[in-house]
PDB file of N, CA and C in Angstrom:
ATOM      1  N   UNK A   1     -26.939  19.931  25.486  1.00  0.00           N
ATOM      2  CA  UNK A   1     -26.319  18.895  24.686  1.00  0.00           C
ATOM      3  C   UNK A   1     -25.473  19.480  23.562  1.00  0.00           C
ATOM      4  N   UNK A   2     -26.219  20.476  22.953  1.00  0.00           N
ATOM      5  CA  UNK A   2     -25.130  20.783  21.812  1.00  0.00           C
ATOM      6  C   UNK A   2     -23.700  21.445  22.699  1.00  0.00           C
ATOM      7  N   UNK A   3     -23.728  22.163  23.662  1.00  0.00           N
ATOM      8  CA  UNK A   3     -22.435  22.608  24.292  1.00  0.00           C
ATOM      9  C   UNK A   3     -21.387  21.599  24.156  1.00  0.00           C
ATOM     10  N   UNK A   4     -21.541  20.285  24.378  1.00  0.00           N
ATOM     11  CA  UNK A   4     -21.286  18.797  24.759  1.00  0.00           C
ATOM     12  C   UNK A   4     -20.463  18.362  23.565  1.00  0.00           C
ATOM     13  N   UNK A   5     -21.987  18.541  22.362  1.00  0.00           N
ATOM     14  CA  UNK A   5     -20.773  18.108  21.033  1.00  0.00           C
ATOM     15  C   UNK A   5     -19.850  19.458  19.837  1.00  0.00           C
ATOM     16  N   UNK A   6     -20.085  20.704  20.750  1.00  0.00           N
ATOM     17  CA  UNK A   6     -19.083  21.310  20.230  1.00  0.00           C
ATOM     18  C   UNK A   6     -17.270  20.932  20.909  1.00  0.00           C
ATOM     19  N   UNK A   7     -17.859  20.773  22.186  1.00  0.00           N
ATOM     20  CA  UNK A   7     -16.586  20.732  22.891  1.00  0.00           C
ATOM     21  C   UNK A   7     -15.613  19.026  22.135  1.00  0.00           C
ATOM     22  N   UNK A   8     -16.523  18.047  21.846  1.00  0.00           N
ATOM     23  CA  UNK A   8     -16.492  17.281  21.210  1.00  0.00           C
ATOM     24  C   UNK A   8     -15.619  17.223  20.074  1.00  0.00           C
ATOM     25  N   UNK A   9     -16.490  17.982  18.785  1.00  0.00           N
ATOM     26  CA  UNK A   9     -15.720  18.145  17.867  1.00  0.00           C
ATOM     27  C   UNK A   9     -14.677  19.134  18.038  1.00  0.00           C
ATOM     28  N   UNK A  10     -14.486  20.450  19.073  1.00  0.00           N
ATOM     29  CA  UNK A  10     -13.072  20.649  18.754  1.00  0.00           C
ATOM     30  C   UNK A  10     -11.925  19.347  19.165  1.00  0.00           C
ATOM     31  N   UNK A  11     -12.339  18.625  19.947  1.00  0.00           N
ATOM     32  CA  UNK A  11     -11.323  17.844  20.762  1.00  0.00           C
ATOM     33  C   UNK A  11     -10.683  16.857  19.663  1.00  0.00           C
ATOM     34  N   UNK A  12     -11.587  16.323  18.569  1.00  0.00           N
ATOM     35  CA  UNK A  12     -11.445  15.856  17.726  1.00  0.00           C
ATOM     36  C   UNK A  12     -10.763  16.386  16.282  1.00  0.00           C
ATOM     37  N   UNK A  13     -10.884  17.784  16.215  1.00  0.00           N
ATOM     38  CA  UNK A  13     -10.169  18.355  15.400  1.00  0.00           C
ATOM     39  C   UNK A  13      -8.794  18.840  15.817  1.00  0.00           C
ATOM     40  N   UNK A  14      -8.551  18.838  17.276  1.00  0.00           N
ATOM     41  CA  UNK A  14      -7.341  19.029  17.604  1.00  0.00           C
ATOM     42  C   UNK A  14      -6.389  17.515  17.382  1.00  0.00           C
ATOM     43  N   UNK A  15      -7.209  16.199  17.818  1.00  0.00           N
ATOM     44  CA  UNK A  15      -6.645  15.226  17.289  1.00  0.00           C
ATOM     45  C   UNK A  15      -5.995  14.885  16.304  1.00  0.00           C
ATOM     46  N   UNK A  16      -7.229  14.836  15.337  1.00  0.00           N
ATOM     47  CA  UNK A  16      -6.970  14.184  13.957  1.00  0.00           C
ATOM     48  C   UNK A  16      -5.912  14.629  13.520  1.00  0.00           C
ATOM     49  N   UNK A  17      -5.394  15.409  13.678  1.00  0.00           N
ATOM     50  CA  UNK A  17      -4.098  15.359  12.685  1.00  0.00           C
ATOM     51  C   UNK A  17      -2.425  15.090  13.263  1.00  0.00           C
ATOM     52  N   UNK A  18      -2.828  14.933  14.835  1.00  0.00           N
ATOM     53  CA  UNK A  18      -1.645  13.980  15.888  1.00  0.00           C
ATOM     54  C   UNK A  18      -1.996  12.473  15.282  1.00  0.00           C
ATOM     55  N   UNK A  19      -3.310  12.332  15.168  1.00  0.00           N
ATOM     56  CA  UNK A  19      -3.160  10.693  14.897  1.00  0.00           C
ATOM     57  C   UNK A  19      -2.726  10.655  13.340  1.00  0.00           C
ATOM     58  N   UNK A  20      -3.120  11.215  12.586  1.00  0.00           N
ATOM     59  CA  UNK A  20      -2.858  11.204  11.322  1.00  0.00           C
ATOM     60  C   UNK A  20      -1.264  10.967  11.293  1.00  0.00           C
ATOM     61  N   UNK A  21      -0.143  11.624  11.782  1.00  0.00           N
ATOM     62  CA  UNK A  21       0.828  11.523  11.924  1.00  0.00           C
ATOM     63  C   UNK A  21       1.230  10.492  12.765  1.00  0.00           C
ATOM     64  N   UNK A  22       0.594   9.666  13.643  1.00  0.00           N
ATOM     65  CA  UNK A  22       1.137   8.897  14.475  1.00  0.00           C
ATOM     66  C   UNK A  22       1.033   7.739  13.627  1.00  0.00           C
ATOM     67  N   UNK A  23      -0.411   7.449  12.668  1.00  0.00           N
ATOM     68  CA  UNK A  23      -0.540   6.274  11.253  1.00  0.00           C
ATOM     69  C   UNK A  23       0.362   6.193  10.319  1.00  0.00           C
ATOM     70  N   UNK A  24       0.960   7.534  10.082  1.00  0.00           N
ATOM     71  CA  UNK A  24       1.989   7.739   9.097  1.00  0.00           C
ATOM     72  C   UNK A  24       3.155   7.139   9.526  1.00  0.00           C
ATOM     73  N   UNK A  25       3.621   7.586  10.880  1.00  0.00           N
ATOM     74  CA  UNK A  25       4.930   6.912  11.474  1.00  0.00           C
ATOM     75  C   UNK A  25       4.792   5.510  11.255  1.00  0.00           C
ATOM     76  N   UNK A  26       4.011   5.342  12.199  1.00  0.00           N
ATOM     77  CA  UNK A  26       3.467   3.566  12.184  1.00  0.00           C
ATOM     78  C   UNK A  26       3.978   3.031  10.424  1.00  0.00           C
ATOM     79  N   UNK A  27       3.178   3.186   9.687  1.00  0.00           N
ATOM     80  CA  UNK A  27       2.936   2.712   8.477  1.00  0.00           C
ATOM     81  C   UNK A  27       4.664   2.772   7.800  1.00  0.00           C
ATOM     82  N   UNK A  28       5.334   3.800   8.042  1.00  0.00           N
ATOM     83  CA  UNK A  28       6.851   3.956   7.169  1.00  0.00           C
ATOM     84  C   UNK A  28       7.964   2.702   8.362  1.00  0.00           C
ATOM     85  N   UNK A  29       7.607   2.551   9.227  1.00  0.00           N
ATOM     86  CA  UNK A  29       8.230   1.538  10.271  1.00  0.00           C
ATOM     87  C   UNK A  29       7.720   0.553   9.707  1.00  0.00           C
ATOM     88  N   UNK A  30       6.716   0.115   8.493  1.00  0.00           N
ATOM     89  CA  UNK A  30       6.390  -1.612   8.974  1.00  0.00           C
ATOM     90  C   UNK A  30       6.396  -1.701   7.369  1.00  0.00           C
ATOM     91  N   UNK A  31       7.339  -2.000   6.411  1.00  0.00           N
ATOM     92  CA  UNK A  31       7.426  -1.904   5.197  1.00  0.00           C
ATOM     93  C   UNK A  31       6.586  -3.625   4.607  1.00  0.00           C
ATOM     94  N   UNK A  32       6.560  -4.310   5.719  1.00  0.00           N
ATOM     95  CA  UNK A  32       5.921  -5.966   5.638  1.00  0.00           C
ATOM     96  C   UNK A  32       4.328  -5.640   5.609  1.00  0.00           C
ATOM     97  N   UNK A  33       3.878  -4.536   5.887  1.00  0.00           N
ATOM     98  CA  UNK A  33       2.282  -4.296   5.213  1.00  0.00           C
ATOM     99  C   UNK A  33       1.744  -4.082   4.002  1.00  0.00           C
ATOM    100  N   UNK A  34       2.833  -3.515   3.491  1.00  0.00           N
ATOM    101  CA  UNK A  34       2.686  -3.505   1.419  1.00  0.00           C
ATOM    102  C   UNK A  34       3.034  -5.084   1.249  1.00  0.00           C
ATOM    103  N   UNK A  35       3.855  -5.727   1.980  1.00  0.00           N
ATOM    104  CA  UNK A  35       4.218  -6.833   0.976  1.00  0.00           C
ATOM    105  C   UNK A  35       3.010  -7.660   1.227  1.00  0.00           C
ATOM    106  N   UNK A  36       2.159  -7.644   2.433  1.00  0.00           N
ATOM    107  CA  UNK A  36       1.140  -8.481   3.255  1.00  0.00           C
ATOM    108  C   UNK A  36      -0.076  -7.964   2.759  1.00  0.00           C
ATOM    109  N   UNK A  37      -0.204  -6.849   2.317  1.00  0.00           N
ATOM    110  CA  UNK A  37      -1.104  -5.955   1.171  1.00  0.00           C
ATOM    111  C   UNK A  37      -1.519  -6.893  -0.232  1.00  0.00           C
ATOM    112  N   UNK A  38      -0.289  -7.157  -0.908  1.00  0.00           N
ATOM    113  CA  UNK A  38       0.304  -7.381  -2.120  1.00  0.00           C
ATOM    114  C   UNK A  38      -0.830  -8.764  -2.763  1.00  0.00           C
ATOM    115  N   UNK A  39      -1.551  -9.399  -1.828  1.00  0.00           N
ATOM    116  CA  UNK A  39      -2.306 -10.160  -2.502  1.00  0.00           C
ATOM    117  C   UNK A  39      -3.623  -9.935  -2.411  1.00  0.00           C
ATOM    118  N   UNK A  40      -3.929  -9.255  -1.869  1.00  0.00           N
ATOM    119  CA  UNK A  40      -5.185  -8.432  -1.976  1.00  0.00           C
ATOM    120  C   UNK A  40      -4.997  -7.551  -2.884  1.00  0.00           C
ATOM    121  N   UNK A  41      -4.776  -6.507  -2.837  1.00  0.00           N
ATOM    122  CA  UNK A  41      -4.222  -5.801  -4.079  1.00  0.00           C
ATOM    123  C   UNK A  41      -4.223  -6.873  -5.757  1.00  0.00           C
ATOM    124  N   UNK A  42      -3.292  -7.406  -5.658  1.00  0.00           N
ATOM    125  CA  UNK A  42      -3.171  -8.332  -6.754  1.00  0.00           C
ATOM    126  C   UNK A  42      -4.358  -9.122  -7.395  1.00  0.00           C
ATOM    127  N   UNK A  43      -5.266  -9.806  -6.409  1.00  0.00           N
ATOM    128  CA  UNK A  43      -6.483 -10.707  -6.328  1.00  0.00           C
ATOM    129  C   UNK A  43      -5.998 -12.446  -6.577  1.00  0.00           C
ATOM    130  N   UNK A  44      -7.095 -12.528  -5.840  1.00  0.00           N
ATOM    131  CA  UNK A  44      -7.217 -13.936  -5.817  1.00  0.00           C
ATOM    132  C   UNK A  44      -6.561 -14.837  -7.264  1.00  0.00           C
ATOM    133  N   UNK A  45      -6.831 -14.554  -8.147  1.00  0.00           N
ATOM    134  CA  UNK A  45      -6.206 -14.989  -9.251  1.00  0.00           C
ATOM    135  C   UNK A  45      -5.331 -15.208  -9.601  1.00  0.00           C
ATOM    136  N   UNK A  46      -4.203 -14.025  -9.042  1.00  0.00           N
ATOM    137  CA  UNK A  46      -3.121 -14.030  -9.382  1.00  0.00           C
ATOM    138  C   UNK A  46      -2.053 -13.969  -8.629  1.00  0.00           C
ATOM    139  N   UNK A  47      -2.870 -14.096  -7.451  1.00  0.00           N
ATOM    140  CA  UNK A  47      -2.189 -14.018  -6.218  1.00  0.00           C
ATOM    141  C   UNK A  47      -0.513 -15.275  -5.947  1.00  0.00           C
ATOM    142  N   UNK A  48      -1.104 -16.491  -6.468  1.00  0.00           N
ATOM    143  CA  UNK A  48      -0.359 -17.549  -6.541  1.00  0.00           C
ATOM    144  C   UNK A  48       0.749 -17.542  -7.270  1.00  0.00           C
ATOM    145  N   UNK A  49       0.779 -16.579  -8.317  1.00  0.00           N
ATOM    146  CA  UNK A  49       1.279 -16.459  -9.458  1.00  0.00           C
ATOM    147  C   UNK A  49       2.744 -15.449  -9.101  1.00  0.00           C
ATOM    148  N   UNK A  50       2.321 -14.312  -8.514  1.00  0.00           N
ATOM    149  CA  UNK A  50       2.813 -13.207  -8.387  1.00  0.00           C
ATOM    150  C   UNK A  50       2.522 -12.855  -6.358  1.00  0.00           C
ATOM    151  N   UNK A  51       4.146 -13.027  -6.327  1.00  0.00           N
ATOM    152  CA  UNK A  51       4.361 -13.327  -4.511  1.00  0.00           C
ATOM    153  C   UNK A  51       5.357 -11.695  -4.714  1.00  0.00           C
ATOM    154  N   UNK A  52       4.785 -11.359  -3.470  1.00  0.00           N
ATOM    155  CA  UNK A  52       5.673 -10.082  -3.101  1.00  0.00           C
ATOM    156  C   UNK A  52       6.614 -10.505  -2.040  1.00  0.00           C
ATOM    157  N   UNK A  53       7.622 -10.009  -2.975  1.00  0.00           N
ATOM    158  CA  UNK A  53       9.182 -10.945  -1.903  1.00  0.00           C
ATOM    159  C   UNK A  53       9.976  -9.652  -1.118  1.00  0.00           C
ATOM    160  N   UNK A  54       9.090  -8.240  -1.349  1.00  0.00           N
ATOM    161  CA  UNK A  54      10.413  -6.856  -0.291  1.00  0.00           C
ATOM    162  C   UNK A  54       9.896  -5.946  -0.542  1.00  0.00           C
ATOM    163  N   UNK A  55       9.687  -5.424   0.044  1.00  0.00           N
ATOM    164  CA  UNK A  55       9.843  -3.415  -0.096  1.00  0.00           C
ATOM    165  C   UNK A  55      10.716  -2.612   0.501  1.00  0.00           C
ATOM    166  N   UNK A  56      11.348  -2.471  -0.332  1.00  0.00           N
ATOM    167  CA  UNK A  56      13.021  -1.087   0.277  1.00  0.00           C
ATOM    168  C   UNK A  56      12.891  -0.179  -0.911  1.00  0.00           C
ATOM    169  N   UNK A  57      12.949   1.245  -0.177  1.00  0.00           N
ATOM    170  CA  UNK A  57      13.418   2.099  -0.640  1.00  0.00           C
ATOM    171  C   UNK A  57      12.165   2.812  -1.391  1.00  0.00           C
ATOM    172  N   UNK A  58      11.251   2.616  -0.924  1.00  0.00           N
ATOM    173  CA  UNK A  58      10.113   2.397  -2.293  1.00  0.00           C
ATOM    174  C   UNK A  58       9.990   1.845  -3.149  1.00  0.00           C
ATOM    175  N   UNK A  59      10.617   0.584  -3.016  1.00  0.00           N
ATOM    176  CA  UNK A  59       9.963  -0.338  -4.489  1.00  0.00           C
ATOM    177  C   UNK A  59       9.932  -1.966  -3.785  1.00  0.00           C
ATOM    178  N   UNK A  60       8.639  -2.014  -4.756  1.00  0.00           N
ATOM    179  CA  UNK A  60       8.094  -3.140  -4.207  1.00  0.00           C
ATOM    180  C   UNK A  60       8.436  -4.366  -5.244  1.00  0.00           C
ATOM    181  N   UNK A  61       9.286  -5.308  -4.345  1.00  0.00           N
ATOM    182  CA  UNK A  61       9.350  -6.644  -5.306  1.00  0.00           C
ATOM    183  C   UNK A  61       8.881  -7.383  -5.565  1.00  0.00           C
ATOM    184  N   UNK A  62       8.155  -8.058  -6.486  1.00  0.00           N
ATOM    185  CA  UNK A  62       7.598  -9.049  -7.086  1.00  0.00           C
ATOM    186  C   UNK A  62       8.156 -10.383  -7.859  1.00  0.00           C
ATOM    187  N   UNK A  63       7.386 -11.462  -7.524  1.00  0.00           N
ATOM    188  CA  UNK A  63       8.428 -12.452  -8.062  1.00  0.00           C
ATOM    189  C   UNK A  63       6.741 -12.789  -8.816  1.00  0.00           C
ATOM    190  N   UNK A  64       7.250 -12.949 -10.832  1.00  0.00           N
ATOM    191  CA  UNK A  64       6.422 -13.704 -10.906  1.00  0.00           C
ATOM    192  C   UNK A  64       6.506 -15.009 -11.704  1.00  0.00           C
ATOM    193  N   UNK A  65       5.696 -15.732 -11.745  1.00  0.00           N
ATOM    194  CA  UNK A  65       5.650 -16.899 -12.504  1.00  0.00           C
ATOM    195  C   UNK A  65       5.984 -17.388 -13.983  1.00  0.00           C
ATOM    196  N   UNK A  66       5.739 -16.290 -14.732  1.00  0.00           N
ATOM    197  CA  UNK A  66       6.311 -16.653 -16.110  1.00  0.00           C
ATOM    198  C   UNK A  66       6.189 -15.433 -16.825  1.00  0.00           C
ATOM    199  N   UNK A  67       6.936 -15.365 -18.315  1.00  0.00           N
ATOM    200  CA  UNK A  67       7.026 -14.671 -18.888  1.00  0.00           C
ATOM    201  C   UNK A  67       5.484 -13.417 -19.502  1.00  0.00           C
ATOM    202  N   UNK A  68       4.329 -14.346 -19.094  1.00  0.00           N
ATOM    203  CA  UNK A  68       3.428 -14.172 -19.730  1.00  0.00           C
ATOM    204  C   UNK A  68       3.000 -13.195 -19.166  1.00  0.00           C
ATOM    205  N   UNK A  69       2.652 -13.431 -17.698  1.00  0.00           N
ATOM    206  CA  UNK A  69       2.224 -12.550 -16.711  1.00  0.00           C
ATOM    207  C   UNK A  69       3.273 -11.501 -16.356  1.00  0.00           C
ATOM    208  N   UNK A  70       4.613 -11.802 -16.289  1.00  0.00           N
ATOM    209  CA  UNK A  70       5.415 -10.785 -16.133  1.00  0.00           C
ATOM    210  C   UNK A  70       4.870  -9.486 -16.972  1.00  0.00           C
ATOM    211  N   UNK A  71       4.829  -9.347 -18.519  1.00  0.00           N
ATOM    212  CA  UNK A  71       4.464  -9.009 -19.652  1.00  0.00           C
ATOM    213  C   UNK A  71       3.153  -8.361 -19.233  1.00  0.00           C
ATOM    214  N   UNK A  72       1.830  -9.299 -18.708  1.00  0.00           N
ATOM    215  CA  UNK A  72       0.909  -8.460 -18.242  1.00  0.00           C
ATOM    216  C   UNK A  72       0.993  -7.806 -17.512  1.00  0.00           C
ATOM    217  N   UNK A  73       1.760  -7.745 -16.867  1.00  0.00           N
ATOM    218  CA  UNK A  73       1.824  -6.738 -15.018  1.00  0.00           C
ATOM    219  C   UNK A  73       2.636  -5.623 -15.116  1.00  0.00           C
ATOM    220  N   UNK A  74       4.074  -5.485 -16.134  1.00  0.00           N
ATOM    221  CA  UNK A  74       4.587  -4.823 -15.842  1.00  0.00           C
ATOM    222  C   UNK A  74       4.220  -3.783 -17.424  1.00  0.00           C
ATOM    223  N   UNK A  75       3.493  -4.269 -18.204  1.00  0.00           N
ATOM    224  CA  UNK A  75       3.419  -3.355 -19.655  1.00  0.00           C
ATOM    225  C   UNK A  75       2.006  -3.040 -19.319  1.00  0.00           C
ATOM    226  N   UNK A  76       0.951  -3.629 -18.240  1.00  0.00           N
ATOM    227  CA  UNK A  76      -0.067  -3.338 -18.568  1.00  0.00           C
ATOM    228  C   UNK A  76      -1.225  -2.683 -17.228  1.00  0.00           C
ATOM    229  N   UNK A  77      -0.862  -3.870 -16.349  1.00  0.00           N
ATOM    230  CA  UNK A  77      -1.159  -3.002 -14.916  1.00  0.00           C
ATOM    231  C   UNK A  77      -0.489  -2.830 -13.760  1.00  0.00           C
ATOM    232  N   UNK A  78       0.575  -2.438 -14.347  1.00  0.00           N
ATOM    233  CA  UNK A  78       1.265  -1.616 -13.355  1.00  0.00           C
ATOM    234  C   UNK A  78       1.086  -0.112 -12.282  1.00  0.00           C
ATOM    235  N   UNK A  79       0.921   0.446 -13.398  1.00  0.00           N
ATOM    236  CA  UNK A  79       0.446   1.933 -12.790  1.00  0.00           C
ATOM    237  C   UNK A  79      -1.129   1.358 -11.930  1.00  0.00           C
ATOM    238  N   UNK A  80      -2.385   0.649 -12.478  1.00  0.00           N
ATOM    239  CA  UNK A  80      -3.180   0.280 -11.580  1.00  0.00           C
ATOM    240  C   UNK A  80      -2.599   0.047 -10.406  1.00  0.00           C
ATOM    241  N   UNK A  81      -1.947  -0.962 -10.361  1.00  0.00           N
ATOM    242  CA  UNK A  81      -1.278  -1.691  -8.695  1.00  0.00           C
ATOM    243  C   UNK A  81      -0.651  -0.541  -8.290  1.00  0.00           C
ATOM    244  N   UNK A  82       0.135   0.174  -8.799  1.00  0.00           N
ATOM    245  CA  UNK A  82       0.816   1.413  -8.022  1.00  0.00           C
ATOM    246  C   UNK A  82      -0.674   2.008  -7.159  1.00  0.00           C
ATOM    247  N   UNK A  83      -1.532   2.637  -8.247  1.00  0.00           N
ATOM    248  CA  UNK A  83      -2.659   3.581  -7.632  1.00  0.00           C
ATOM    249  C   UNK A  83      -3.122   2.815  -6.171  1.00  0.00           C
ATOM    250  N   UNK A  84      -3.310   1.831  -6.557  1.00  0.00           N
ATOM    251  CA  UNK A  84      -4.421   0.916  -5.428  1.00  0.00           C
ATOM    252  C   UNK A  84      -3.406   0.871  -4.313  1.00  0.00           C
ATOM    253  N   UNK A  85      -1.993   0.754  -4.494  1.00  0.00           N
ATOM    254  CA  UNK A  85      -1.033   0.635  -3.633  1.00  0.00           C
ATOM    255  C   UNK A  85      -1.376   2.194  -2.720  1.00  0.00           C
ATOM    256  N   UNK A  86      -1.096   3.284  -3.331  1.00  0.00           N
ATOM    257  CA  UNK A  86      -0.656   4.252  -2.823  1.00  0.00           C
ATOM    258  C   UNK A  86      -2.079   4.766  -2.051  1.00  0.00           C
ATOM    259  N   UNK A  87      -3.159   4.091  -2.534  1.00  0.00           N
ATOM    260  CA  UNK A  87      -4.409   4.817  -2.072  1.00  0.00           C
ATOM    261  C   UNK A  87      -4.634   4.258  -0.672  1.00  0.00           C
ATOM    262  N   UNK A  88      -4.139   2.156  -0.604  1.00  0.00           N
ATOM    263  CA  UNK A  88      -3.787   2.153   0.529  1.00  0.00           C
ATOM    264  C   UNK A  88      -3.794   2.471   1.528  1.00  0.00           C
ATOM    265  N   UNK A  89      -2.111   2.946   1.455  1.00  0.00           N
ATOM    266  CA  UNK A  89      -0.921   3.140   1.895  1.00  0.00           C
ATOM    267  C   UNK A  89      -0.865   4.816   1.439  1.00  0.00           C
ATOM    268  N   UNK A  90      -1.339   5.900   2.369  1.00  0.00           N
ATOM    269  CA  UNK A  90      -1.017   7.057   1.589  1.00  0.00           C
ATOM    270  C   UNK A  90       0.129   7.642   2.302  1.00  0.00           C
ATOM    271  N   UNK A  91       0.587   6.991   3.273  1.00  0.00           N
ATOM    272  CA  UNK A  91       1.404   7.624   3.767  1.00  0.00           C
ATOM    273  C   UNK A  91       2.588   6.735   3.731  1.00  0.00           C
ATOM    274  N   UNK A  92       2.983   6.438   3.098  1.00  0.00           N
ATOM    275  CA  UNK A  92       4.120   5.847   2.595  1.00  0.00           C
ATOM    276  C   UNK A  92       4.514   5.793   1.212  1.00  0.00           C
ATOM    277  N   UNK A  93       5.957   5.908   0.936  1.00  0.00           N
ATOM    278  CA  UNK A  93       6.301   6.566  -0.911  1.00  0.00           C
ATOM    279  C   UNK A  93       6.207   5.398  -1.755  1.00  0.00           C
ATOM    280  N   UNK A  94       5.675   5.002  -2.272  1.00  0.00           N
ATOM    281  CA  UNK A  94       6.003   4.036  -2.873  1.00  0.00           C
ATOM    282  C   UNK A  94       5.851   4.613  -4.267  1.00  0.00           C
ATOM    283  N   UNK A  95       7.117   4.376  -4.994  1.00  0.00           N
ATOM    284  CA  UNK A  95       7.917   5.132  -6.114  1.00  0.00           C
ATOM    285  C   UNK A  95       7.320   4.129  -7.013  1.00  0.00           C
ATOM    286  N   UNK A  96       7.652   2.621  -7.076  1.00  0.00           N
ATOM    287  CA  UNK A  96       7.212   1.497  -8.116  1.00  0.00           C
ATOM    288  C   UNK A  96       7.129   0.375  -7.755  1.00  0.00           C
ATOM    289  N   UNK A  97       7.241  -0.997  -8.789  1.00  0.00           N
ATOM    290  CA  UNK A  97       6.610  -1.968  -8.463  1.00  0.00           C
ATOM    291  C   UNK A  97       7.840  -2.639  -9.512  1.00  0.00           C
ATOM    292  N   UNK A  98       8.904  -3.028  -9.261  1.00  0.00           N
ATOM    293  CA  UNK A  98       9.740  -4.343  -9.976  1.00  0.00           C
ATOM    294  C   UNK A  98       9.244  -5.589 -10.248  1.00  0.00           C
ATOM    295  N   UNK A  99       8.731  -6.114 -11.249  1.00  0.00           N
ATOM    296  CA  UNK A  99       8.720  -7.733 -11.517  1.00  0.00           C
ATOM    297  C   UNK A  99       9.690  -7.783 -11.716  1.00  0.00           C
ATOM    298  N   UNK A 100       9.940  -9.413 -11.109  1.00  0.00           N
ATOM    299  CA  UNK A 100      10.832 -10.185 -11.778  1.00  0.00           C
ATOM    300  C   UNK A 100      10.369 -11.842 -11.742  1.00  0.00           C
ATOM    301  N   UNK A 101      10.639 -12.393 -12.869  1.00  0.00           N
ATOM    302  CA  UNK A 101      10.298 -13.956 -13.467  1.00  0.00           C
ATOM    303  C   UNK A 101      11.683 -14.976 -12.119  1.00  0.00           C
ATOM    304  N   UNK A 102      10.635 -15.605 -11.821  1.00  0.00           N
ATOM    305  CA  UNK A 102      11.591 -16.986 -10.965  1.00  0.00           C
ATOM    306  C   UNK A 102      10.806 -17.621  -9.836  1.00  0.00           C
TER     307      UNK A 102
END
């Protein structure tokens, strides 16, 4: 048996890092998974508030509801949403996070 799961884990270490790259491809082709991300990430709370309307180029757009929350999100947890974004999503760049009020 152990013969069995050596042969095993090499087969698997020869993998992992074809698939690793095949998730990565995947993930930079489908830029609608950060935006489909974006309320989970965000939470329930604020989800209503703050709609993710694009991601190009690495930056992710946000539309939000008023001045107030704009103010909270972009002076205060921003860099959070980046982290949680990128921890994600590690294989994709995502540079920042644009609010904008409307």
């Amino acid at each position: 048996m152990r013969k069995h799961s050596r042969l095993t884990n090499k087969l698997l270490v020869n993998l992992l890092p074809k698939m690793l790259e095949r998730i990565a491809a995947l993930q930079k082709d489908r830029p609608d998974l950060i935006v489909s991300a974006w309320q989970e990430i965000i939470g329930q709370k604020f989800a209503p508030m703050a709609k993710a309307i694009g991601f190009e180029k690495g930056i992710l757009m946000v539309k939000v509801s008023n001045s107030t929350l704009y103010s909270l999100l972009a002076q205060h947890e921003k860099k959070r949403l980046l982290q949680m974004l990128r921890k994600k999503f590690p294989y994709i760049e995502i540079k920042t996070i644009h609010f904008r009020i409307g």
